[in-house]
C-alpha atoms as a PDB file:
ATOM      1  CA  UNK A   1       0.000   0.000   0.000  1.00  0.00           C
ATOM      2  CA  UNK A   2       1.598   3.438  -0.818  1.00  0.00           C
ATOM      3  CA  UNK A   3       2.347   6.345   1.559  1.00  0.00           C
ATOM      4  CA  UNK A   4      -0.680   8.277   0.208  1.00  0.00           C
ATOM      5  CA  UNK A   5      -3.215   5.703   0.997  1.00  0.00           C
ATOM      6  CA  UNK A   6      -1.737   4.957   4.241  1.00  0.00           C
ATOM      7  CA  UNK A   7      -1.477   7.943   6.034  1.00  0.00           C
ATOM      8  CA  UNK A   8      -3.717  11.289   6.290  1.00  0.00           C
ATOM      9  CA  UNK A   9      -1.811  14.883   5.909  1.00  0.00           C
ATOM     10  CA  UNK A  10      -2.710  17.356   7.684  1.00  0.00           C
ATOM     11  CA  UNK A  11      -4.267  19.637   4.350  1.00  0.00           C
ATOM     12  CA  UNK A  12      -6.001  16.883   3.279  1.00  0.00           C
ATOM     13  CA  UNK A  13      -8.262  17.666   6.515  1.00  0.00           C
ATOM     14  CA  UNK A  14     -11.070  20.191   7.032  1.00  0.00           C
ATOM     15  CA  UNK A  15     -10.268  23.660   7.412  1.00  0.00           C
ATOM     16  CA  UNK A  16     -11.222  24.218  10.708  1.00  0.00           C
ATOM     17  CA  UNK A  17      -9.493  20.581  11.902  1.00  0.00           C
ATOM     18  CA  UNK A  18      -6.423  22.210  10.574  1.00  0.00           C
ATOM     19  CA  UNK A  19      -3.670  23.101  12.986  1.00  0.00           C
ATOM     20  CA  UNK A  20      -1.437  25.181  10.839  1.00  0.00           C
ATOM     21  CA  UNK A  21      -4.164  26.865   9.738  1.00  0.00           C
ATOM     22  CA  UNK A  22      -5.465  27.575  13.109  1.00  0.00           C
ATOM     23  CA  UNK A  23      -1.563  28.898  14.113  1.00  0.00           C
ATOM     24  CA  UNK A  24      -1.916  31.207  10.982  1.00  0.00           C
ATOM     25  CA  UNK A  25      -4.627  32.536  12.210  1.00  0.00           C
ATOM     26  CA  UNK A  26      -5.085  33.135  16.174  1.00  0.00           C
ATOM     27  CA  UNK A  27      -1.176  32.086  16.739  1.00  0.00           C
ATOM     28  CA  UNK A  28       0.496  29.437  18.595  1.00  0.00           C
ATOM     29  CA  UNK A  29      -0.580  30.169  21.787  1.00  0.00           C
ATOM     30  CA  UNK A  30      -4.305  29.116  20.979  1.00  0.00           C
ATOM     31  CA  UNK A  31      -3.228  25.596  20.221  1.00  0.00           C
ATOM     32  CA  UNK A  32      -3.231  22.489  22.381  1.00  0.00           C
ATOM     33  CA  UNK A  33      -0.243  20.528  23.055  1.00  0.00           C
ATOM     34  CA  UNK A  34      -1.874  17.521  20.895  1.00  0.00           C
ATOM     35  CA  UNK A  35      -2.039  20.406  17.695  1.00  0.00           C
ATOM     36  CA  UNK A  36       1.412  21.417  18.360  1.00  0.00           C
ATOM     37  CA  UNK A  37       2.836  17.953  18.608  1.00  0.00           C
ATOM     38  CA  UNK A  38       0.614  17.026  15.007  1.00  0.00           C
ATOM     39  CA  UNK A  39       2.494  19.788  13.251  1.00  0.00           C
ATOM     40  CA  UNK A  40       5.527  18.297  13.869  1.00  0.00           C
ATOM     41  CA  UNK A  41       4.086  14.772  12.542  1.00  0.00           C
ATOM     42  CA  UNK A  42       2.604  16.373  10.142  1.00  0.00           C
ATOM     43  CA  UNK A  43       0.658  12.773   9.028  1.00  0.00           C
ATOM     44  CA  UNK A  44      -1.243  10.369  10.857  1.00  0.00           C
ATOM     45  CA  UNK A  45      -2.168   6.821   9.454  1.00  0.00           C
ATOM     46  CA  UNK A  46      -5.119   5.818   8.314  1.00  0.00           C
ATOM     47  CA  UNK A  47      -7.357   5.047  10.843  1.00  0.00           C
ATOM     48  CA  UNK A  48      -6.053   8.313  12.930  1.00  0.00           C
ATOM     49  CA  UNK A  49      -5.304  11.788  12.502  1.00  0.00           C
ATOM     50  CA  UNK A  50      -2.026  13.043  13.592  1.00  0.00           C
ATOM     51  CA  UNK A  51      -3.787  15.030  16.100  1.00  0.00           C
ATOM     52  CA  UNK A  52      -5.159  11.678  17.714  1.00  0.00           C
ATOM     53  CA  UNK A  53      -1.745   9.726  17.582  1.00  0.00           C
ATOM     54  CA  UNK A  54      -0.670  12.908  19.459  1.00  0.00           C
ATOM     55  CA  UNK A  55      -3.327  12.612  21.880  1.00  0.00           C
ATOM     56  CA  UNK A  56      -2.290   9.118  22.068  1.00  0.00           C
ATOM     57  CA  UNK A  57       1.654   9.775  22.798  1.00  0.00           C
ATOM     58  CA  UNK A  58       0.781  12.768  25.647  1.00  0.00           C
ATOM     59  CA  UNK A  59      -1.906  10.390  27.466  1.00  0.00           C
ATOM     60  CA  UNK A  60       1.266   8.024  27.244  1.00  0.00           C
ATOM     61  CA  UNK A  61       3.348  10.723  29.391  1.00  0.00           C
ATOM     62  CA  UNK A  62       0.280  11.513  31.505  1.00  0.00           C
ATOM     63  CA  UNK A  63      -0.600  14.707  29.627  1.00  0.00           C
ATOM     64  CA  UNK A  64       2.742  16.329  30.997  1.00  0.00           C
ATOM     65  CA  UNK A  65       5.357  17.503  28.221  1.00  0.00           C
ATOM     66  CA  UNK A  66       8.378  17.160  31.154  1.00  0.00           C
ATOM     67  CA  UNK A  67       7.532  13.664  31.214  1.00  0.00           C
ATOM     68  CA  UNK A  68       7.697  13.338  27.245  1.00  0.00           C
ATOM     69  CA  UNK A  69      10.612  14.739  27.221  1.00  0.00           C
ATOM     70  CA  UNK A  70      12.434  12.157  28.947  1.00  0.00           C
ATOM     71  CA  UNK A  71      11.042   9.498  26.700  1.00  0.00           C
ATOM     72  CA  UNK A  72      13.529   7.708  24.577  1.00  0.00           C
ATOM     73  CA  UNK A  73      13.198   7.431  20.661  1.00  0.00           C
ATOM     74  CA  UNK A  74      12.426   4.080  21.500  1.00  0.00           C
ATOM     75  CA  UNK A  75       9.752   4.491  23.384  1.00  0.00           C
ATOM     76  CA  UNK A  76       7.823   7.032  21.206  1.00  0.00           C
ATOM     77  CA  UNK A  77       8.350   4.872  18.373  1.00  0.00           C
ATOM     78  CA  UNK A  78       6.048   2.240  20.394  1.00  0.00           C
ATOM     79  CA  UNK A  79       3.089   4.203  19.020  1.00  0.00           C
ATOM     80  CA  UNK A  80       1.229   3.604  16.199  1.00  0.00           C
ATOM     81  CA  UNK A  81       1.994   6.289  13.306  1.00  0.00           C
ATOM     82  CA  UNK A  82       5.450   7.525  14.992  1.00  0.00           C
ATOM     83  CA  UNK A  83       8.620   5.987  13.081  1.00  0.00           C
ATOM     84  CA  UNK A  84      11.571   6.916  13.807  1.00  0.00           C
ATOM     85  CA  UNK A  85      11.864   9.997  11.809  1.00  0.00           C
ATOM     86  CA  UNK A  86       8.861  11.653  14.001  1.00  0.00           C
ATOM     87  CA  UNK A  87      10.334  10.395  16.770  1.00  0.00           C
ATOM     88  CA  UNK A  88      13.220  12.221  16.362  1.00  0.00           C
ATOM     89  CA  UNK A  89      11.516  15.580  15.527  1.00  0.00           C
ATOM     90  CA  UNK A  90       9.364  15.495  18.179  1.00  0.00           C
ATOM     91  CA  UNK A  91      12.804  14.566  20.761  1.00  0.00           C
ATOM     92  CA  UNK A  92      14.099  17.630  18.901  1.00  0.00           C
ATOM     93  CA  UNK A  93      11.683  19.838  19.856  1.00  0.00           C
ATOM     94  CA  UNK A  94      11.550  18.717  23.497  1.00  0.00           C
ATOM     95  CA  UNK A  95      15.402  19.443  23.168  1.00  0.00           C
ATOM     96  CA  UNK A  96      15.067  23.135  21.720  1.00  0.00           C
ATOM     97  CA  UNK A  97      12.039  23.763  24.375  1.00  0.00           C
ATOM     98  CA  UNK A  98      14.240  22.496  26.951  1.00  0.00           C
ATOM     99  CA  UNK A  99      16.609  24.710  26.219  1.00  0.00           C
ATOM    100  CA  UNK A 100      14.714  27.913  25.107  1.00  0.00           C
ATOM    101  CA  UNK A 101      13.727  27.408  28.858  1.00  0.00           C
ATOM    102  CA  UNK A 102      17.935  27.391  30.284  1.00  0.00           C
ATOM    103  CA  UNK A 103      18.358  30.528  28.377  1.00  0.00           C
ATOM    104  CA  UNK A 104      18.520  33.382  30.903  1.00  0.00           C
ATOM    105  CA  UNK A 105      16.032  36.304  29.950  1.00  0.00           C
ATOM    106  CA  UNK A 106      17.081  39.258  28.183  1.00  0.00           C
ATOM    107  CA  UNK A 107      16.398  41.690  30.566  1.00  0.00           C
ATOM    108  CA  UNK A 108      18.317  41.291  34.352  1.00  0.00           C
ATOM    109  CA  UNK A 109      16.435  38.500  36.165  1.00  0.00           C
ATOM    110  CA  UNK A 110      16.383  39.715  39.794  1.00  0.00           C
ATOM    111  CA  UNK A 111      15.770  37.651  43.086  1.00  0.00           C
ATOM    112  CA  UNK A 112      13.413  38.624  45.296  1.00  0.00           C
ATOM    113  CA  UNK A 113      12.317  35.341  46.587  1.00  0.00           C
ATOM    114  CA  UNK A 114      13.080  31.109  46.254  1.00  0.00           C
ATOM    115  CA  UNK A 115      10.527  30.707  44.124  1.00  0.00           C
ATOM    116  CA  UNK A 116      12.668  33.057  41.253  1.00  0.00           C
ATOM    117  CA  UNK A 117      15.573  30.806  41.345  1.00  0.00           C
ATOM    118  CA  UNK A 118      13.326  27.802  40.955  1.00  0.00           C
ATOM    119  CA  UNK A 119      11.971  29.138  38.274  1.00  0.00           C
ATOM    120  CA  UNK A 120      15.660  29.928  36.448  1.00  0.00           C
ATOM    121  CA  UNK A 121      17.278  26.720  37.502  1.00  0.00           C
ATOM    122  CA  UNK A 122      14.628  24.097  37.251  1.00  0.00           C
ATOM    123  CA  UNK A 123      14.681  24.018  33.386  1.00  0.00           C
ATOM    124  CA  UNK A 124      18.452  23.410  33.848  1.00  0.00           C
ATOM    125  CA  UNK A 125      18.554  20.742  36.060  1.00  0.00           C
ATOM    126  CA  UNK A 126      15.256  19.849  36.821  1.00  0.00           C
ATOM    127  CA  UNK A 127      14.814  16.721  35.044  1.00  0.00           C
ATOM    128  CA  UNK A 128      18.451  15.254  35.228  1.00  0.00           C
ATOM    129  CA  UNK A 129      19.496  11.892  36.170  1.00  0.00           C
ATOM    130  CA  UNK A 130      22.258  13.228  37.410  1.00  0.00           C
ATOM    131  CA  UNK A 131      22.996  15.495  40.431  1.00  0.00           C
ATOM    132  CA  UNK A 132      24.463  18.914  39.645  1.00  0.00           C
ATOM    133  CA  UNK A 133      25.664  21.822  41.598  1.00  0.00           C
ATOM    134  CA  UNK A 134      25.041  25.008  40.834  1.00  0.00           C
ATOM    135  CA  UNK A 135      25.844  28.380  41.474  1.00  0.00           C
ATOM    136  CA  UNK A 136      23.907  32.169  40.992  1.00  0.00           C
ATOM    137  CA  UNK A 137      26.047  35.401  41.018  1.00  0.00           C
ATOM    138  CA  UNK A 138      23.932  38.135  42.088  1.00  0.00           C
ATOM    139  CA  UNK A 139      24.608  42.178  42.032  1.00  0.00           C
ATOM    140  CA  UNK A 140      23.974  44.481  45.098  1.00  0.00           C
ATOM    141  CA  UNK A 141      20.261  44.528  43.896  1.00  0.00           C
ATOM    142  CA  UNK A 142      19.958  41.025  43.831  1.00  0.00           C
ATOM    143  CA  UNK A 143      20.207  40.889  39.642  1.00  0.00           C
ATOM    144  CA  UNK A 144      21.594  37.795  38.730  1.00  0.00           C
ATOM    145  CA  UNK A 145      24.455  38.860  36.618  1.00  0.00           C
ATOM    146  CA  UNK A 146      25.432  35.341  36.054  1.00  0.00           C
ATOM    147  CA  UNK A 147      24.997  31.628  36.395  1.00  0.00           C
ATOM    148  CA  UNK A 148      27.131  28.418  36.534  1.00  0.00           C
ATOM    149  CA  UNK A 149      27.434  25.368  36.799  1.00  0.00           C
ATOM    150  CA  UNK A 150      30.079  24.071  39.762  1.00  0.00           C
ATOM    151  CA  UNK A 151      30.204  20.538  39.234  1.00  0.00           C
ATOM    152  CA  UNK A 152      28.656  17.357  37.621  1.00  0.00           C
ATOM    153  CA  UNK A 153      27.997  13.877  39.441  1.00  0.00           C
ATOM    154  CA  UNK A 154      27.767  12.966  43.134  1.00  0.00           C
ATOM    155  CA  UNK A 155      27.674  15.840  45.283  1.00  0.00           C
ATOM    156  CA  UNK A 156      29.886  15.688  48.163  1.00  0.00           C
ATOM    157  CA  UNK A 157      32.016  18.314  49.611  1.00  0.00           C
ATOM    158  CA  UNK A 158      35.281  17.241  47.814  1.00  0.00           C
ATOM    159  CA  UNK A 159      33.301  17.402  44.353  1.00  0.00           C
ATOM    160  CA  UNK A 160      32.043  21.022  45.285  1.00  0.00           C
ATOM    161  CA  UNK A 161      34.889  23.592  44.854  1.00  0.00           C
ATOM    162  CA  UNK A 162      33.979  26.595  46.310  1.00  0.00           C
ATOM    163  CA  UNK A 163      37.378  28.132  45.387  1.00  0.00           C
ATOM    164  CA  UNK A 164      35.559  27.649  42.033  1.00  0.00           C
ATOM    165  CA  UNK A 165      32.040  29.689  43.363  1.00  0.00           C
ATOM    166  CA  UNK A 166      34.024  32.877  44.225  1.00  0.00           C
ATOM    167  CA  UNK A 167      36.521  32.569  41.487  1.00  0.00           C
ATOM    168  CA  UNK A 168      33.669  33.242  39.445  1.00  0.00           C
ATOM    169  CA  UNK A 169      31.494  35.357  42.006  1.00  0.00           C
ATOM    170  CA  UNK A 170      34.832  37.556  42.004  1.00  0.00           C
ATOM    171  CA  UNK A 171      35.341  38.237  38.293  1.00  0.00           C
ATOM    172  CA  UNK A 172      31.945  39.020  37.501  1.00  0.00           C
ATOM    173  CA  UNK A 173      31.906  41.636  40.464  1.00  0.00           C
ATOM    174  CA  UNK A 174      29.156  39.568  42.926  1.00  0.00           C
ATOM    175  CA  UNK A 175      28.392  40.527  46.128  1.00  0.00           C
ATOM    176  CA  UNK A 176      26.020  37.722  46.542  1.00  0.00           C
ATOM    177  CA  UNK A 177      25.458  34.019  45.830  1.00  0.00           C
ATOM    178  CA  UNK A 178      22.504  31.613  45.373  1.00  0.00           C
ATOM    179  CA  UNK A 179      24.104  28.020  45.346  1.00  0.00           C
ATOM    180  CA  UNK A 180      21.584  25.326  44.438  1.00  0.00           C
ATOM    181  CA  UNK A 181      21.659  21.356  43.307  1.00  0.00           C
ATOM    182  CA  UNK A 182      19.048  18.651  42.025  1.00  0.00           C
ATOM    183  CA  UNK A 183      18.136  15.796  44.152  1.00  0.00           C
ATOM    184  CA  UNK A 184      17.092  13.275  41.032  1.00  0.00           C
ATOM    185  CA  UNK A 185      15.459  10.858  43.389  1.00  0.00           C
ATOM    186  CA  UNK A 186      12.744  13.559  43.724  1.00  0.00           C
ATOM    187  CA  UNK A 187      13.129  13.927  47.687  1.00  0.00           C
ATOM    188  CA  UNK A 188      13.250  17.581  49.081  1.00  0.00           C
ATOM    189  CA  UNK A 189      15.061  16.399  52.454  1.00  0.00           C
ATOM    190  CA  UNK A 190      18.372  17.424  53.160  1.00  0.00           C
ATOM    191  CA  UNK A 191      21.171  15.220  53.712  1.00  0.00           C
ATOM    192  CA  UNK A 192      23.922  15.355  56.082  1.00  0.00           C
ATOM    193  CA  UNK A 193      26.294  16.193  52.849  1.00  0.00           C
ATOM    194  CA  UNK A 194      24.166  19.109  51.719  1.00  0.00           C
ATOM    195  CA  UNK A 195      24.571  20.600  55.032  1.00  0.00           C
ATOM    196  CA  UNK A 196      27.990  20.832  55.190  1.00  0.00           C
ATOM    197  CA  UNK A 197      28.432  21.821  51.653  1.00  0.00           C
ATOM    198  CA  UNK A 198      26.591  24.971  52.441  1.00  0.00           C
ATOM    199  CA  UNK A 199      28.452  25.374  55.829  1.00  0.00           C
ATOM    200  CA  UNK A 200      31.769  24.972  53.816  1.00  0.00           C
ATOM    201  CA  UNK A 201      30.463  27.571  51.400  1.00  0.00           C
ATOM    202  CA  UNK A 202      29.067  30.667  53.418  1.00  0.00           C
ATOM    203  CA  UNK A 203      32.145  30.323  55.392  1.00  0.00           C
ATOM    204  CA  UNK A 204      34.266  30.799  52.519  1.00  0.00           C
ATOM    205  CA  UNK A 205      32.491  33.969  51.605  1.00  0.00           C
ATOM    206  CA  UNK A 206      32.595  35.516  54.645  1.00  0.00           C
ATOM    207  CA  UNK A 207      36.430  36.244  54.214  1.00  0.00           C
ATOM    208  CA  UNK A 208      35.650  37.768  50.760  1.00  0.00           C
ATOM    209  CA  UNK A 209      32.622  39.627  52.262  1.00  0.00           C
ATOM    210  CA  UNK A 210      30.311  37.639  50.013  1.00  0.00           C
ATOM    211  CA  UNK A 211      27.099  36.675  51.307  1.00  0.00           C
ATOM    212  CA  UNK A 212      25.527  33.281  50.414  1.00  0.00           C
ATOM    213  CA  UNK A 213      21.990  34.095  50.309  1.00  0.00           C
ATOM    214  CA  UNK A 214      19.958  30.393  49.641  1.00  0.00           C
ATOM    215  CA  UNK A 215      20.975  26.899  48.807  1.00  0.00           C
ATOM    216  CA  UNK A 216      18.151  25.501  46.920  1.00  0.00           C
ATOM    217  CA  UNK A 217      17.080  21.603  46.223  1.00  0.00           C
ATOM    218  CA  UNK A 218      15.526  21.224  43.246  1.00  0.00           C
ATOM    219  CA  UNK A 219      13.551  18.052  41.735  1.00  0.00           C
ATOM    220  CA  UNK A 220      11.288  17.973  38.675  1.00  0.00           C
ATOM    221  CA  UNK A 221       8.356  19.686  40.432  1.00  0.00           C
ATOM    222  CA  UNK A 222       9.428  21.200  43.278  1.00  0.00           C
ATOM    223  CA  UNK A 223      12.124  22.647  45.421  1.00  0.00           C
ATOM    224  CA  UNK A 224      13.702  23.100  48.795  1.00  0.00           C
ATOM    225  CA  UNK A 225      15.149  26.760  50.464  1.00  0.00           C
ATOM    226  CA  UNK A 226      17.591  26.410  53.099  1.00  0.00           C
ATOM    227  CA  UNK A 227      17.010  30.126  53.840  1.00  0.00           C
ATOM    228  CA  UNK A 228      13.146  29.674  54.054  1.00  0.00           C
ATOM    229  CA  UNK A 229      13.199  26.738  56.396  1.00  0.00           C
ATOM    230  CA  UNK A 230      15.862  28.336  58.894  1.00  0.00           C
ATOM    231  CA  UNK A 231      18.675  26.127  58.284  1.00  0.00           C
ATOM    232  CA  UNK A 232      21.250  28.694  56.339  1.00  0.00           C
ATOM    233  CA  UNK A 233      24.252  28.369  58.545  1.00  0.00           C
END
């Protein structure tokens, strides 16, 4: 059976079941994430539209688009209508969205609570398998002039050099840090290790007269202040 009998493009459907179209028209914001992800199919098969395979691939990662982020090629190609080559454009996308989201905004983000931080460093590190340690440099008005990451792995106070922190802290001029790393396991509890990490850390700054303002825990969802819970010593 050839390609044009076995799968339904997206013109070949009504006007007003048209995605593109509807982008065109009201823009992307009006569409849902099951439109968005059948643009990037751009076919279904012949029993489905692309819309419904998409339909199909979000109930898959419980309707979240973190969740389908993390699936493999392998996975998404378990679906009916999804080969490999729209499994790899929709990983792509997940990819550039992913990292659209690390970008720091244009204008100066400034700090004026845990929740702001979360919201820059999530996208980062968020949804790693991985543990990584992170680091905020912040102006005299809290701006975040900077951010970087410290190190990569198991976080323990030998991997965290916090020569490293104010190295960097230094150069760009910071008065102020926010450190924060991702507990992968999804727990928000703080370990003995994290503890002393952050005890290491302020009391490095304090001989450079640089104030360590939070250590944040992040996991996919949610996150952990040291400075909000009374334990930033």
């Amino acid at each position: 059976m050839g390609e044009k009998s076995s799968y339904i493009s997206i013109k070949d459907w009504s006007e007003n079941d048209q995605p593109r179209e509807k982008l065109l028209k009201n823009g992307s914001s009006t569409l849902s994430d099951a439109e968005l992800i059948a643009i990037l199919l751009g076919t279904g098969t012949v029993s489905m539209s692309a819309v419904e395979v998409s339909r199909n691939v979000l109930q898959d990662a419980n309707q979240s688009l973190q969740q389908l982020g993390k699936k493999t090629l392998k996975e998404l190609m378990k679906h009916k209508g999804i080969g490999e080559a729209k499994a790899i454009t929709i990983a792509a996308a997940m990819e550039l969205g992913r990292r659209r989201a690390m970008e720091m905004p244009d204008r100066v983000f400034k700090i004026t609570c845990s929740q702001d931080v979360f919201k820059i460093l999530q996208p980062v590190m968020g949804e790693l398998e991985h543990e990584e340690f992170w680091t905020l440099l912040l102006d005299n008005s809290h701006k975040v002039l900077e951010k970087h990451q410290v190190s990569k792995g198991g976080i323990t106070a030998t991997h965290v050099d916090s020569r490293l922190i104010f190295k960097k802290a230094l150069e760009a001029g910071a008065v102020a840090v926010i450190i924060a790393h991702n507990h992968p396991s999804g727990t928000l509890i703080p370990s003995t290790a994290d503890k002393q990490i952050t005890s290491k850390i302020i009391q490095a700054g304090e001989t450079l007269d640089i104030k360590v303002l939070d250590h944040i825990i992040i996991t996919q969802q949610d996150y952990y202040s040291f400075a909000d819970n009374g334990i930033l010593s």
